[in-house]
PDB file of N, CA and C in Angstrom:
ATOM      1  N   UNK A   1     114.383 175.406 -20.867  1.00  0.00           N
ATOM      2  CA  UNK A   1     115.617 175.888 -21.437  1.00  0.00           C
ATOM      3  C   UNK A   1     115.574 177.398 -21.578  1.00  0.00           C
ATOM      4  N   UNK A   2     116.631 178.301 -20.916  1.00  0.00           N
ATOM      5  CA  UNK A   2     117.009 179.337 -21.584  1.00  0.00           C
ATOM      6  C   UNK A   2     117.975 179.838 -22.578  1.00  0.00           C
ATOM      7  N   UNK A   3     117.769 181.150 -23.013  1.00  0.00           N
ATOM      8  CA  UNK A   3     118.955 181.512 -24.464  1.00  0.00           C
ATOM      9  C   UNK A   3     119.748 182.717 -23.474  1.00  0.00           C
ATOM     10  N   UNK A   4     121.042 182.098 -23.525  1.00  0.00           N
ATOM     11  CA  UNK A   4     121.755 183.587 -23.401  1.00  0.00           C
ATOM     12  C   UNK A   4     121.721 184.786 -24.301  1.00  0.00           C
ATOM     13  N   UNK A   5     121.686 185.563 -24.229  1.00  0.00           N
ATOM     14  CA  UNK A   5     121.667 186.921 -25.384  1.00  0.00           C
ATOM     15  C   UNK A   5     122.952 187.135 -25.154  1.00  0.00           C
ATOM     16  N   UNK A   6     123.749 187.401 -26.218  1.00  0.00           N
ATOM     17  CA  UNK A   6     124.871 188.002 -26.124  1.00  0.00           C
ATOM     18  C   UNK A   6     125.380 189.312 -26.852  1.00  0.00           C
ATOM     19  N   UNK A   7     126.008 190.160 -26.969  1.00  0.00           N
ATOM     20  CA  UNK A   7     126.621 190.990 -27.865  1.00  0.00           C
ATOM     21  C   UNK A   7     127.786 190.521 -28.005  1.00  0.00           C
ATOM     22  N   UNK A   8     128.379 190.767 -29.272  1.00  0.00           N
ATOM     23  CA  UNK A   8     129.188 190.324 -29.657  1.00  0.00           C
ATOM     24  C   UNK A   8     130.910 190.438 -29.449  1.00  0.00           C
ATOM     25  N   UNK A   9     130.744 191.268 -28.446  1.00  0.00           N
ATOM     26  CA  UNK A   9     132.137 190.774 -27.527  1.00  0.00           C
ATOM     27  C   UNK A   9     132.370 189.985 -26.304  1.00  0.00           C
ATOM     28  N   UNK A  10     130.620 189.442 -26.020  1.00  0.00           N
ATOM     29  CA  UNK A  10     130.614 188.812 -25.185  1.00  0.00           C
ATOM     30  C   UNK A  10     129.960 187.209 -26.089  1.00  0.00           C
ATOM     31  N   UNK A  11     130.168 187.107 -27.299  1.00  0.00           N
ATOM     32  CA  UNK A  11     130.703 186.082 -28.186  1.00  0.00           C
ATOM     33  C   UNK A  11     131.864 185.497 -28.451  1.00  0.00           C
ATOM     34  N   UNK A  12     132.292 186.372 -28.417  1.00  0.00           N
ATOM     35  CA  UNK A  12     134.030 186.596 -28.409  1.00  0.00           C
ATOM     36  C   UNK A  12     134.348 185.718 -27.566  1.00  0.00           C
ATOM     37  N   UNK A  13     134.345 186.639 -26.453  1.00  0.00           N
ATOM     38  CA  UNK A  13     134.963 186.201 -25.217  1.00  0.00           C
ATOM     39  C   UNK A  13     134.114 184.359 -24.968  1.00  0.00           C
ATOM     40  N   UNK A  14     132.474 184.323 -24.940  1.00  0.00           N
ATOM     41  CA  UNK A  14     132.486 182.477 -25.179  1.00  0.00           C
ATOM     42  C   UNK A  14     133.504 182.212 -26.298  1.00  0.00           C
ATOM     43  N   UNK A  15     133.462 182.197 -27.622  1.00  0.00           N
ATOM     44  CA  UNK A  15     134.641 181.177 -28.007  1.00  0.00           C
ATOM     45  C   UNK A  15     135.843 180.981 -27.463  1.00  0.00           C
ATOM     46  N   UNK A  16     136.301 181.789 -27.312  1.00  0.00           N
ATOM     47  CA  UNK A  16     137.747 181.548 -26.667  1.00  0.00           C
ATOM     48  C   UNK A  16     138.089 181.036 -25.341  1.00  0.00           C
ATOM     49  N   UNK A  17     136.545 181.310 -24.462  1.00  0.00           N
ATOM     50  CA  UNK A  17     136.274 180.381 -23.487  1.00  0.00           C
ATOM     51  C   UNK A  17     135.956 179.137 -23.537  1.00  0.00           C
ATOM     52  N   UNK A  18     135.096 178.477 -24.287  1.00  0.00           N
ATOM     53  CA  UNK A  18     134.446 177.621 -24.497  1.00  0.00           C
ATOM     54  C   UNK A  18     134.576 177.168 -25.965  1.00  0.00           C
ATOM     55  N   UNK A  19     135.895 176.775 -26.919  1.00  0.00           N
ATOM     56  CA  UNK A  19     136.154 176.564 -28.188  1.00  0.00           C
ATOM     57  C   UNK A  19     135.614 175.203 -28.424  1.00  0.00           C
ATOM     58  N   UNK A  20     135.034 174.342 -27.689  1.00  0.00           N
ATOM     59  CA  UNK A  20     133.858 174.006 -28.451  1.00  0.00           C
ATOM     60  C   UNK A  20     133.207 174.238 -28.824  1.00  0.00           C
ATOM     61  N   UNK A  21     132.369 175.307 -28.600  1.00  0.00           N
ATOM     62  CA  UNK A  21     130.635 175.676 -28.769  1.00  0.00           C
ATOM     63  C   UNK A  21     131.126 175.909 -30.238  1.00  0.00           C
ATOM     64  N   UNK A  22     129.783 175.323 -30.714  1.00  0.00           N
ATOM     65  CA  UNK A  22     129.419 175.067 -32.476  1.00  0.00           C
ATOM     66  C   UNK A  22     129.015 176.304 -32.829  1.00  0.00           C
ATOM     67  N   UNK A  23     129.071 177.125 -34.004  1.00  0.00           N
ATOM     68  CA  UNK A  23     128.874 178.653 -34.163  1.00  0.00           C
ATOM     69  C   UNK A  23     127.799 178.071 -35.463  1.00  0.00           C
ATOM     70  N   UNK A  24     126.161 178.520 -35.194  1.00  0.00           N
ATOM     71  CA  UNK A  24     125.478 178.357 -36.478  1.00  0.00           C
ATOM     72  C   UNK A  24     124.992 179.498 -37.179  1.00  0.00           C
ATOM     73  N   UNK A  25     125.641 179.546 -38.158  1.00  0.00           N
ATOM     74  CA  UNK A  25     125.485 180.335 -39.363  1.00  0.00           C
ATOM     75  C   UNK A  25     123.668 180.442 -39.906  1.00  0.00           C
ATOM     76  N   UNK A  26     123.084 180.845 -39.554  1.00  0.00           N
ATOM     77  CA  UNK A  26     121.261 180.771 -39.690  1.00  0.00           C
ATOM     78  C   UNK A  26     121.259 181.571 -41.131  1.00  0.00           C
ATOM     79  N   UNK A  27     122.036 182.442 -41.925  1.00  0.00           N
ATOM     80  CA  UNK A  27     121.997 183.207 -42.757  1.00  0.00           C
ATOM     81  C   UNK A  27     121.621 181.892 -44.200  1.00  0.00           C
ATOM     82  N   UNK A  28     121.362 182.538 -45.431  1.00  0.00           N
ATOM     83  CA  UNK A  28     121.305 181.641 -46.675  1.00  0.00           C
ATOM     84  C   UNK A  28     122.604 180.897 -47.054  1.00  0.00           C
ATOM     85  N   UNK A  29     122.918 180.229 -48.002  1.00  0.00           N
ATOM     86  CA  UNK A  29     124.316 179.854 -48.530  1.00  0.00           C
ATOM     87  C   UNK A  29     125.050 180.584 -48.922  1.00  0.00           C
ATOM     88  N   UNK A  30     123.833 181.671 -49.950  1.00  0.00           N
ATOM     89  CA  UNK A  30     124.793 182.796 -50.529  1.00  0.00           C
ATOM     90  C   UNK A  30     125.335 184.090 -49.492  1.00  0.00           C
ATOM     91  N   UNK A  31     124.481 183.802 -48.741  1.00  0.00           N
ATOM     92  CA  UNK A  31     125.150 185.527 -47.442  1.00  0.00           C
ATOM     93  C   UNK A  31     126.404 184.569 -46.920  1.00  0.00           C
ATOM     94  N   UNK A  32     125.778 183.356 -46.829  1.00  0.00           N
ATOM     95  CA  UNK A  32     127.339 182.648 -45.392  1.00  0.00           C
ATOM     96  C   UNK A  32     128.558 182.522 -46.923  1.00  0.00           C
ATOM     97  N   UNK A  33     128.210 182.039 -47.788  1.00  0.00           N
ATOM     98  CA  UNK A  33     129.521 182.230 -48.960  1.00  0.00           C
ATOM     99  C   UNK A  33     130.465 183.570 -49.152  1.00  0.00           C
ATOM    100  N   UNK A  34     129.820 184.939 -49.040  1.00  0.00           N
ATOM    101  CA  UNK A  34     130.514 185.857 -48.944  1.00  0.00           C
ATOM    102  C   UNK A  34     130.969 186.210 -47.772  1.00  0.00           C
ATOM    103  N   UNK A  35     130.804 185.745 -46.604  1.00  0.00           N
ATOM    104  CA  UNK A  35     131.316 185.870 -45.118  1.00  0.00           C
ATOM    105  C   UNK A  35     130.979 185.066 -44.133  1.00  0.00           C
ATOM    106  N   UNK A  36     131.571 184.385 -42.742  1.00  0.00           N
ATOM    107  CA  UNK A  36     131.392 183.594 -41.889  1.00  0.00           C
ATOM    108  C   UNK A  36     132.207 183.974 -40.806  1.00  0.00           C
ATOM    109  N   UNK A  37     132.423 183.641 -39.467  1.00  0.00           N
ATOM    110  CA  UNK A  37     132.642 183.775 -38.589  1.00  0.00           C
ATOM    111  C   UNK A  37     133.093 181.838 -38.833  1.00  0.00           C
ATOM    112  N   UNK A  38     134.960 182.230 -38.560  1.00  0.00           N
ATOM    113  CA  UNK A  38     135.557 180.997 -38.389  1.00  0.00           C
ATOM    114  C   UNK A  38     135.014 179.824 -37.748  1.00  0.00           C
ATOM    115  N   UNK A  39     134.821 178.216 -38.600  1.00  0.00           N
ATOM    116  CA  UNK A  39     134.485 177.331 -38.195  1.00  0.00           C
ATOM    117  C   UNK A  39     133.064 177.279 -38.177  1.00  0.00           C
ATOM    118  N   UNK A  40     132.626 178.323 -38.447  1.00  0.00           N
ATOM    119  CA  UNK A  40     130.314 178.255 -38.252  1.00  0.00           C
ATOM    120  C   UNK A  40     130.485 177.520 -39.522  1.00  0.00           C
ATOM    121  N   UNK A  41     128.872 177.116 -38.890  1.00  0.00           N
ATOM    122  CA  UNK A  41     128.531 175.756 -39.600  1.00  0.00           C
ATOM    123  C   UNK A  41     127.431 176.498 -40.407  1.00  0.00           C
ATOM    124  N   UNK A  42     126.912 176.167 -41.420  1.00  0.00           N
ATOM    125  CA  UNK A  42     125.829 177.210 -42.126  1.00  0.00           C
ATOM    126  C   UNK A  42     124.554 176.064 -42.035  1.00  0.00           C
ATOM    127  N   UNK A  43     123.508 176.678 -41.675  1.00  0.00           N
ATOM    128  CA  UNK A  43     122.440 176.340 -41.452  1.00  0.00           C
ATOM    129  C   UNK A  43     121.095 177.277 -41.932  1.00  0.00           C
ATOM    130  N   UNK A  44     120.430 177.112 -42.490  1.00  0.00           N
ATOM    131  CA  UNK A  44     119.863 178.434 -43.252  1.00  0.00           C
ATOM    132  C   UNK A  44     117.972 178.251 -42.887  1.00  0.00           C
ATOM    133  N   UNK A  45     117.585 178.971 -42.042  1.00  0.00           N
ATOM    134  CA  UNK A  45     116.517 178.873 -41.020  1.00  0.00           C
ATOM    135  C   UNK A  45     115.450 178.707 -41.853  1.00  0.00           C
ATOM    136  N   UNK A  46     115.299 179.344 -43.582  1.00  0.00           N
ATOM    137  CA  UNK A  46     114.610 179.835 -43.756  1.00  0.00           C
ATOM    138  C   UNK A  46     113.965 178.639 -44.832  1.00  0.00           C
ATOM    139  N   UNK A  47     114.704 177.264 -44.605  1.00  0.00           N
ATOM    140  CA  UNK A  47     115.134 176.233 -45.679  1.00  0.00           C
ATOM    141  C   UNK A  47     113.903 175.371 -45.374  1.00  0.00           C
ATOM    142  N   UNK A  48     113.567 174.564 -46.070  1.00  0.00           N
ATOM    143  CA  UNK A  48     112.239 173.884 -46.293  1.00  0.00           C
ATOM    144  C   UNK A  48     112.849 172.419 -44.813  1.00  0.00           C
ATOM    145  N   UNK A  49     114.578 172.524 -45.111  1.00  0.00           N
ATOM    146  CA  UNK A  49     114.870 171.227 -44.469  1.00  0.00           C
ATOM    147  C   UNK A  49     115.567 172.126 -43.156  1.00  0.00           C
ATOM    148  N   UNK A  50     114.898 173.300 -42.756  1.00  0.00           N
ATOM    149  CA  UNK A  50     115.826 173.817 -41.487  1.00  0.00           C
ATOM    150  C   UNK A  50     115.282 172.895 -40.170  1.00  0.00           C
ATOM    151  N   UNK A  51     114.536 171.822 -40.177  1.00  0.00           N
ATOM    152  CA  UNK A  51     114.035 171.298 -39.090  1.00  0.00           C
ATOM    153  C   UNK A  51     114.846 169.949 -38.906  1.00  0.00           C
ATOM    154  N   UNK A  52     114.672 169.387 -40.177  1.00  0.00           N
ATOM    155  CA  UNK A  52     115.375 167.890 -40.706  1.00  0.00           C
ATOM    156  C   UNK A  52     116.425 168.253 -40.236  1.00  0.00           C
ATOM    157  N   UNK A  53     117.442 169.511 -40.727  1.00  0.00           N
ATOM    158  CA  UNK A  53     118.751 169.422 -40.365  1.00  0.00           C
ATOM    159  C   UNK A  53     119.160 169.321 -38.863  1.00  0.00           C
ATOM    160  N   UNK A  54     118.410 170.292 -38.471  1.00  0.00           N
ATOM    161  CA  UNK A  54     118.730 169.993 -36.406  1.00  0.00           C
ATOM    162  C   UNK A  54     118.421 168.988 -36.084  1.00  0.00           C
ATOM    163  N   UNK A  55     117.479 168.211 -36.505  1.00  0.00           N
ATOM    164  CA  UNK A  55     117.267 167.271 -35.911  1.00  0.00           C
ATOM    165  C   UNK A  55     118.302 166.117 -35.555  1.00  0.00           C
ATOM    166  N   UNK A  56     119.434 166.423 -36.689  1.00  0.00           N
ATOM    167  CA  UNK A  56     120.528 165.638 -36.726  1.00  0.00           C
ATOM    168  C   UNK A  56     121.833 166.237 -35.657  1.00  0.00           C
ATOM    169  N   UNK A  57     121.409 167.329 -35.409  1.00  0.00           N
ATOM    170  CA  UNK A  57     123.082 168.015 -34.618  1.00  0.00           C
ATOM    171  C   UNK A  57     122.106 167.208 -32.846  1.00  0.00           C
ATOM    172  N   UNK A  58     123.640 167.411 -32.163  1.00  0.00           N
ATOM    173  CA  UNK A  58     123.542 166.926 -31.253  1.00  0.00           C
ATOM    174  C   UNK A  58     122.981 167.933 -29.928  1.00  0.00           C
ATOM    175  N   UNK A  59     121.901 167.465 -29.457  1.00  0.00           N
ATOM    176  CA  UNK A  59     121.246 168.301 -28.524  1.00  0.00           C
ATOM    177  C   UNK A  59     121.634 168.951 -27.444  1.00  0.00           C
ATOM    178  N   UNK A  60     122.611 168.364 -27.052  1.00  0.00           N
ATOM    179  CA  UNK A  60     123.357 169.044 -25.419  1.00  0.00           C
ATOM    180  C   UNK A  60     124.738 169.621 -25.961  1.00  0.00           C
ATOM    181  N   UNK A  61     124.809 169.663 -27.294  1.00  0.00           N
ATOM    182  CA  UNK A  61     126.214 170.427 -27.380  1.00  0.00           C
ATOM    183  C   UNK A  61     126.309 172.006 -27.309  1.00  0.00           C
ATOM    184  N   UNK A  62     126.796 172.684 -27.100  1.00  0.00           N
ATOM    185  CA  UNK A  62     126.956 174.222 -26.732  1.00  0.00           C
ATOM    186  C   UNK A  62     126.797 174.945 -28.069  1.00  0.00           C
ATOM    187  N   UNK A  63     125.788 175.755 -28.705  1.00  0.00           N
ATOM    188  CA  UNK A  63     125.687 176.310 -29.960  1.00  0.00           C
ATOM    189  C   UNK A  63     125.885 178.120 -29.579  1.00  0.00           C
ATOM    190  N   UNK A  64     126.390 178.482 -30.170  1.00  0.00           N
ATOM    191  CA  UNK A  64     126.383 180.256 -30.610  1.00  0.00           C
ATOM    192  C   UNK A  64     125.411 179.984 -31.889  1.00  0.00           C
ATOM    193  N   UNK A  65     124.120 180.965 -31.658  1.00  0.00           N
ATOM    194  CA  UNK A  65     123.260 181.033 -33.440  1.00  0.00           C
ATOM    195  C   UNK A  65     123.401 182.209 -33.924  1.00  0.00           C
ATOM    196  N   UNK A  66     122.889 182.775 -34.896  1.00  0.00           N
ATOM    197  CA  UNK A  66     123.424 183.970 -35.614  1.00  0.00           C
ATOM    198  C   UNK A  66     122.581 184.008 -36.573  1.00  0.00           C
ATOM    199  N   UNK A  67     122.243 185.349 -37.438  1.00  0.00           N
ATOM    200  CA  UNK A  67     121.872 185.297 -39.151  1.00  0.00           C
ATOM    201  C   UNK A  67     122.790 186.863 -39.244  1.00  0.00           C
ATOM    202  N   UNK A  68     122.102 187.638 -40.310  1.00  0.00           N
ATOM    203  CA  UNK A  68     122.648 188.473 -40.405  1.00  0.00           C
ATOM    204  C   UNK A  68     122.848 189.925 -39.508  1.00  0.00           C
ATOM    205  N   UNK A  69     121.113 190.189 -38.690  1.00  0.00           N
ATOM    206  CA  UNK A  69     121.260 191.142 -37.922  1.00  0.00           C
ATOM    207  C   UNK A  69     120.360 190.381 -36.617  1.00  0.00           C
ATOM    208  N   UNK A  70     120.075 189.416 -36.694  1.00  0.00           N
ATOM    209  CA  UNK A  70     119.090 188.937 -35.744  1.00  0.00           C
ATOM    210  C   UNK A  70     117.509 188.632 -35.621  1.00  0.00           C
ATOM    211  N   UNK A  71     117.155 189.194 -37.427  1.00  0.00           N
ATOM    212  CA  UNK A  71     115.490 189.105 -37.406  1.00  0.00           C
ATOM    213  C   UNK A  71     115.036 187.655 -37.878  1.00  0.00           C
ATOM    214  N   UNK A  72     116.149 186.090 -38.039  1.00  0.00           N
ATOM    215  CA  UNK A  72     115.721 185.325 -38.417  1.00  0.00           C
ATOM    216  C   UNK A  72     116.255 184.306 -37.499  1.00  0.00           C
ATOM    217  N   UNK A  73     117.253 184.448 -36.787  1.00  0.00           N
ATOM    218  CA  UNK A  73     117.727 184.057 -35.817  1.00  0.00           C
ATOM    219  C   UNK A  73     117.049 184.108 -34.725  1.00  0.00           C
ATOM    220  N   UNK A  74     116.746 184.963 -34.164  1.00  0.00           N
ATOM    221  CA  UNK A  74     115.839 185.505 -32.754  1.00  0.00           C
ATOM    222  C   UNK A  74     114.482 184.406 -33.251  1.00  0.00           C
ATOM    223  N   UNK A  75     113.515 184.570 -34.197  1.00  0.00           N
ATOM    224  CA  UNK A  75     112.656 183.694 -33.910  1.00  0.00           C
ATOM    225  C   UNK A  75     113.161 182.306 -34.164  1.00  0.00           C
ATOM    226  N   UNK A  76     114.087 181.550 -34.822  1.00  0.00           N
ATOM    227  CA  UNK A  76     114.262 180.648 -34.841  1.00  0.00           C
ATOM    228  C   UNK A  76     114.894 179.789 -33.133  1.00  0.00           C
ATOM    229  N   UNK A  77     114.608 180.361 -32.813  1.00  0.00           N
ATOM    230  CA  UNK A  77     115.338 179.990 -30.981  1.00  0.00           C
ATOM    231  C   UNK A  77     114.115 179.037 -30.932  1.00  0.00           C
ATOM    232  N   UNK A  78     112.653 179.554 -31.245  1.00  0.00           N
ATOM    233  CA  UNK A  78     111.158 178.524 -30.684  1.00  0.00           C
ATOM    234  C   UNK A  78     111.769 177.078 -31.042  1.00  0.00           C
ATOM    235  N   UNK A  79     112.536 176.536 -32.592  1.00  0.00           N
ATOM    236  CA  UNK A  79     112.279 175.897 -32.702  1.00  0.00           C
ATOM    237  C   UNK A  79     113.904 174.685 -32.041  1.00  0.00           C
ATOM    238  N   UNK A  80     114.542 175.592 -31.499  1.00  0.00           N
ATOM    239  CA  UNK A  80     115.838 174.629 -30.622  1.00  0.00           C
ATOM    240  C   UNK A  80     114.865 174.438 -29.796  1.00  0.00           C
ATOM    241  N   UNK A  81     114.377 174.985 -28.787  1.00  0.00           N
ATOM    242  CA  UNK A  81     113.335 174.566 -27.503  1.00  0.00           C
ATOM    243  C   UNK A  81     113.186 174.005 -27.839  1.00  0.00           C
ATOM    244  N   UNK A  82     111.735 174.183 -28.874  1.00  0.00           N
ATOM    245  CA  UNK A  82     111.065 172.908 -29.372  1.00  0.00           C
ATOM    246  C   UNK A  82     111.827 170.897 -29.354  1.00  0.00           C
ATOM    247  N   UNK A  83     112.913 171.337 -30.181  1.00  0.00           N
ATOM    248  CA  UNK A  83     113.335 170.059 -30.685  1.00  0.00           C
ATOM    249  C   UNK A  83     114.644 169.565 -29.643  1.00  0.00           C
ATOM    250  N   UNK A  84     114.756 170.146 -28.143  1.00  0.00           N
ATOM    251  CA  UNK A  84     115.034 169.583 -26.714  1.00  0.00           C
ATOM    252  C   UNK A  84     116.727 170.300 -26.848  1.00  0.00           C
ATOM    253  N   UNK A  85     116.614 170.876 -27.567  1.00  0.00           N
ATOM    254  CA  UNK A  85     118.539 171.476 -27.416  1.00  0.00           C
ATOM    255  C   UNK A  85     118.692 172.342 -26.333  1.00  0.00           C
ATOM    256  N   UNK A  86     120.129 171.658 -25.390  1.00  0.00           N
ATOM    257  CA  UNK A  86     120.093 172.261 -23.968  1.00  0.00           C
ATOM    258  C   UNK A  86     120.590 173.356 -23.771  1.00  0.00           C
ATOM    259  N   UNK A  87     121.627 174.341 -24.541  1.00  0.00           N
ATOM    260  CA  UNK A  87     122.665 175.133 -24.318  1.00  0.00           C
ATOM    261  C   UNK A  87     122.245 175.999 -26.005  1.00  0.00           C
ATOM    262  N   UNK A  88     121.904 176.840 -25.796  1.00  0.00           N
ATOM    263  CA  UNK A  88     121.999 178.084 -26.901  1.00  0.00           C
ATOM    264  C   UNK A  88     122.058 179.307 -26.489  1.00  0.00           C
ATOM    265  N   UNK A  89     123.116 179.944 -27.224  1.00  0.00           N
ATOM    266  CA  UNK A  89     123.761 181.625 -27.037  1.00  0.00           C
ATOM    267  C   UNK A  89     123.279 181.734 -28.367  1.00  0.00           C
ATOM    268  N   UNK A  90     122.724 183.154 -28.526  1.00  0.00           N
ATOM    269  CA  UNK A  90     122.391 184.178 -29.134  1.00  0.00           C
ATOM    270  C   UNK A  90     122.838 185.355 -29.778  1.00  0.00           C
ATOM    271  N   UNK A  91     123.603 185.519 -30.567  1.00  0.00           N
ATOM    272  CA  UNK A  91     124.191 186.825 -31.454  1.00  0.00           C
ATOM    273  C   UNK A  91     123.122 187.692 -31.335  1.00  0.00           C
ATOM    274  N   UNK A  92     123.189 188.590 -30.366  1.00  0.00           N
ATOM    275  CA  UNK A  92     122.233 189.482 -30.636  1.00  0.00           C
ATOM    276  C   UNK A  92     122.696 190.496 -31.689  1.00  0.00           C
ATOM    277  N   UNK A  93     122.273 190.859 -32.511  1.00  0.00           N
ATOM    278  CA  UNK A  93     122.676 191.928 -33.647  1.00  0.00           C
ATOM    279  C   UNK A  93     123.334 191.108 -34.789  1.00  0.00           C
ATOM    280  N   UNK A  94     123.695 190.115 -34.371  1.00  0.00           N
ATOM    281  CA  UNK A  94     123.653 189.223 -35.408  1.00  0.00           C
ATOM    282  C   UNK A  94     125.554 189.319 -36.121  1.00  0.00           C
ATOM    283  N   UNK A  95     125.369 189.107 -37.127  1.00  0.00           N
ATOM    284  CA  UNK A  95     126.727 189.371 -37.824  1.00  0.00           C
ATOM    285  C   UNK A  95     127.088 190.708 -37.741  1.00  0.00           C
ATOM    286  N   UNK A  96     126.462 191.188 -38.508  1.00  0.00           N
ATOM    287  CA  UNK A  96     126.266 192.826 -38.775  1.00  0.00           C
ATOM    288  C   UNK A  96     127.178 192.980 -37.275  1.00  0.00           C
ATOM    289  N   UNK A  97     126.680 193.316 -36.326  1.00  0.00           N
ATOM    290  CA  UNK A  97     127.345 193.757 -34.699  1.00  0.00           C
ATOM    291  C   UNK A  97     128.959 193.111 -35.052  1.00  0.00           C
ATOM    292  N   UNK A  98     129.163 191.418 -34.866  1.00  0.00           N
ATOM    293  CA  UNK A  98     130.304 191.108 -35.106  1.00  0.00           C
ATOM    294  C   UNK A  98     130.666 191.698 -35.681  1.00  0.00           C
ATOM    295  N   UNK A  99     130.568 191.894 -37.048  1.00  0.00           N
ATOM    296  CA  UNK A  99     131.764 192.703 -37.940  1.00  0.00           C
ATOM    297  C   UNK A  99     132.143 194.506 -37.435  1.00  0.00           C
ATOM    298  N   UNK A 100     131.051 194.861 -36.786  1.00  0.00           N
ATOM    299  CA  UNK A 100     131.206 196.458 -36.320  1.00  0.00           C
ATOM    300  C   UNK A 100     131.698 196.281 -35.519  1.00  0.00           C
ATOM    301  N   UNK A 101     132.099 195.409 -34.535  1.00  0.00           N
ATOM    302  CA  UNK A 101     132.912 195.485 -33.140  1.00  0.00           C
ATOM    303  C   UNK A 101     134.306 195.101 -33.976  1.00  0.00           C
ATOM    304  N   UNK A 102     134.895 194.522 -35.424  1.00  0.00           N
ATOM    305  CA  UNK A 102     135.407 194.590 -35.627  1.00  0.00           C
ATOM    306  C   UNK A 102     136.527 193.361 -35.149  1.00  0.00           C
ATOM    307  N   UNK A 103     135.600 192.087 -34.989  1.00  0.00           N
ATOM    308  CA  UNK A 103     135.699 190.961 -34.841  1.00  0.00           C
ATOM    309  C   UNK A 103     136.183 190.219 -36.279  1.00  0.00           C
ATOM    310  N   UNK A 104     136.820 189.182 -36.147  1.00  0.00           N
ATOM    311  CA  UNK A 104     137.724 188.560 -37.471  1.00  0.00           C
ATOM    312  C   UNK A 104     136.342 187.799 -38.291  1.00  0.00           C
ATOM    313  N   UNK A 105     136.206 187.943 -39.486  1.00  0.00           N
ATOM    314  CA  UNK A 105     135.510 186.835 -40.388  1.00  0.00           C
ATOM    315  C   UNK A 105     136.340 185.998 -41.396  1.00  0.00           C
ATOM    316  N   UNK A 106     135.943 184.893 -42.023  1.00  0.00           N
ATOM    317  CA  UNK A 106     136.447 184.724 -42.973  1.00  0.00           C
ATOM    318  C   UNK A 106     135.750 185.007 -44.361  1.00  0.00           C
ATOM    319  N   UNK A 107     136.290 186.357 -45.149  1.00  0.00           N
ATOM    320  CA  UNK A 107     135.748 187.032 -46.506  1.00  0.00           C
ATOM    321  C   UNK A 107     136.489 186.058 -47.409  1.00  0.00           C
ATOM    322  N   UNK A 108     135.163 185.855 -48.190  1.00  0.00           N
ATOM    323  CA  UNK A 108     135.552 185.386 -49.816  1.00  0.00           C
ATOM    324  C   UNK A 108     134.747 185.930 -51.279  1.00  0.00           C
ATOM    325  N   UNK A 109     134.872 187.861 -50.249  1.00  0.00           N
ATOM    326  CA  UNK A 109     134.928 188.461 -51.401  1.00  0.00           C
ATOM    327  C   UNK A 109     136.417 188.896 -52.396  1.00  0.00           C
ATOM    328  N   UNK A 110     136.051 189.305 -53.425  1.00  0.00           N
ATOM    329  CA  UNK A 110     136.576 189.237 -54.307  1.00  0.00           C
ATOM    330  C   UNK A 110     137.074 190.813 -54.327  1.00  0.00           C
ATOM    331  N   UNK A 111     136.447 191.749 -54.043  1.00  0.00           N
ATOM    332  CA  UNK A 111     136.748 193.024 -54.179  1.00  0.00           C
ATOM    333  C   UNK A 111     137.400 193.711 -52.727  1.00  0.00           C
TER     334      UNK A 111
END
C-alpha cells in the first residue's frame, strides 16, 4: 500500500472529486471540538483505543487523515498499513495548511 501526500488544495480538490472519501480527524476531542473540516470523523491517534477503533472502519474505503500540522498523523500512516487499509491520502501540513489556504471549517468557537 501507498499514501498519497497531499497539500491541501489538492484535498480540496479529492473531496469534491471523490465525496465519499471519509476525512479522519487524528487530532484530540478537544482540538477537533474547537474546529473540523466538514463531515471528519474524529479519531484521536494518540488514544489508548486508537487501534480498537480502526479496526472497526472499513478497510478499502477511501480515507483523507489529518491532525493538526502533521507530526501525529504522518507517523500514524505505519499503523493503516499495518491493519490492511487500501486507500489513504495524507494532509500534509495538516489542518493548520487547510485553514491557511483558507479552506472552509466548521468553528465552534465562541469568540
Amino acid at each position: 500500500m501507498t499514501y498519497e501526500h497531499l497539500t491541501a488544495k489538492q484535498a480540496d480538490a479529492l473531496l469534491n472529486r471523490e465525496p465519499a472519501t471519509i476525512v479522519l480527524d487524528l487530532r484530540t476531542a478537544d482540538e477537533f471540538e474547537m474546529y473540523y473540516i466538514a463531515h471528519a470523523v474524529n479519531l484521536d491517534c494518540q488514544s489508548e483505543f486508537f487501534e480498537r477503533r480502526l479496526k472497526r472502519l472499513d478497510k478499502s474505503a477511501k480515507y483523507l487523515v489529518h491532525c493538526q500540522s502533521g507530526g501525529r498523523s504522518l507517523p500514524a500512516l505505519d499503523v493503516f498499513k499495518r491493519l490492511g487499509f487500501t486507500s489513504i491520502a495524507h494532509l500534509d501540513g495538516g489542518l493548520r495548511e487547510w485553514v491557511d489556504a483558507d479552506f472552509p471549517v466548521i468553528s465552534n468557537w465562541s469568540i
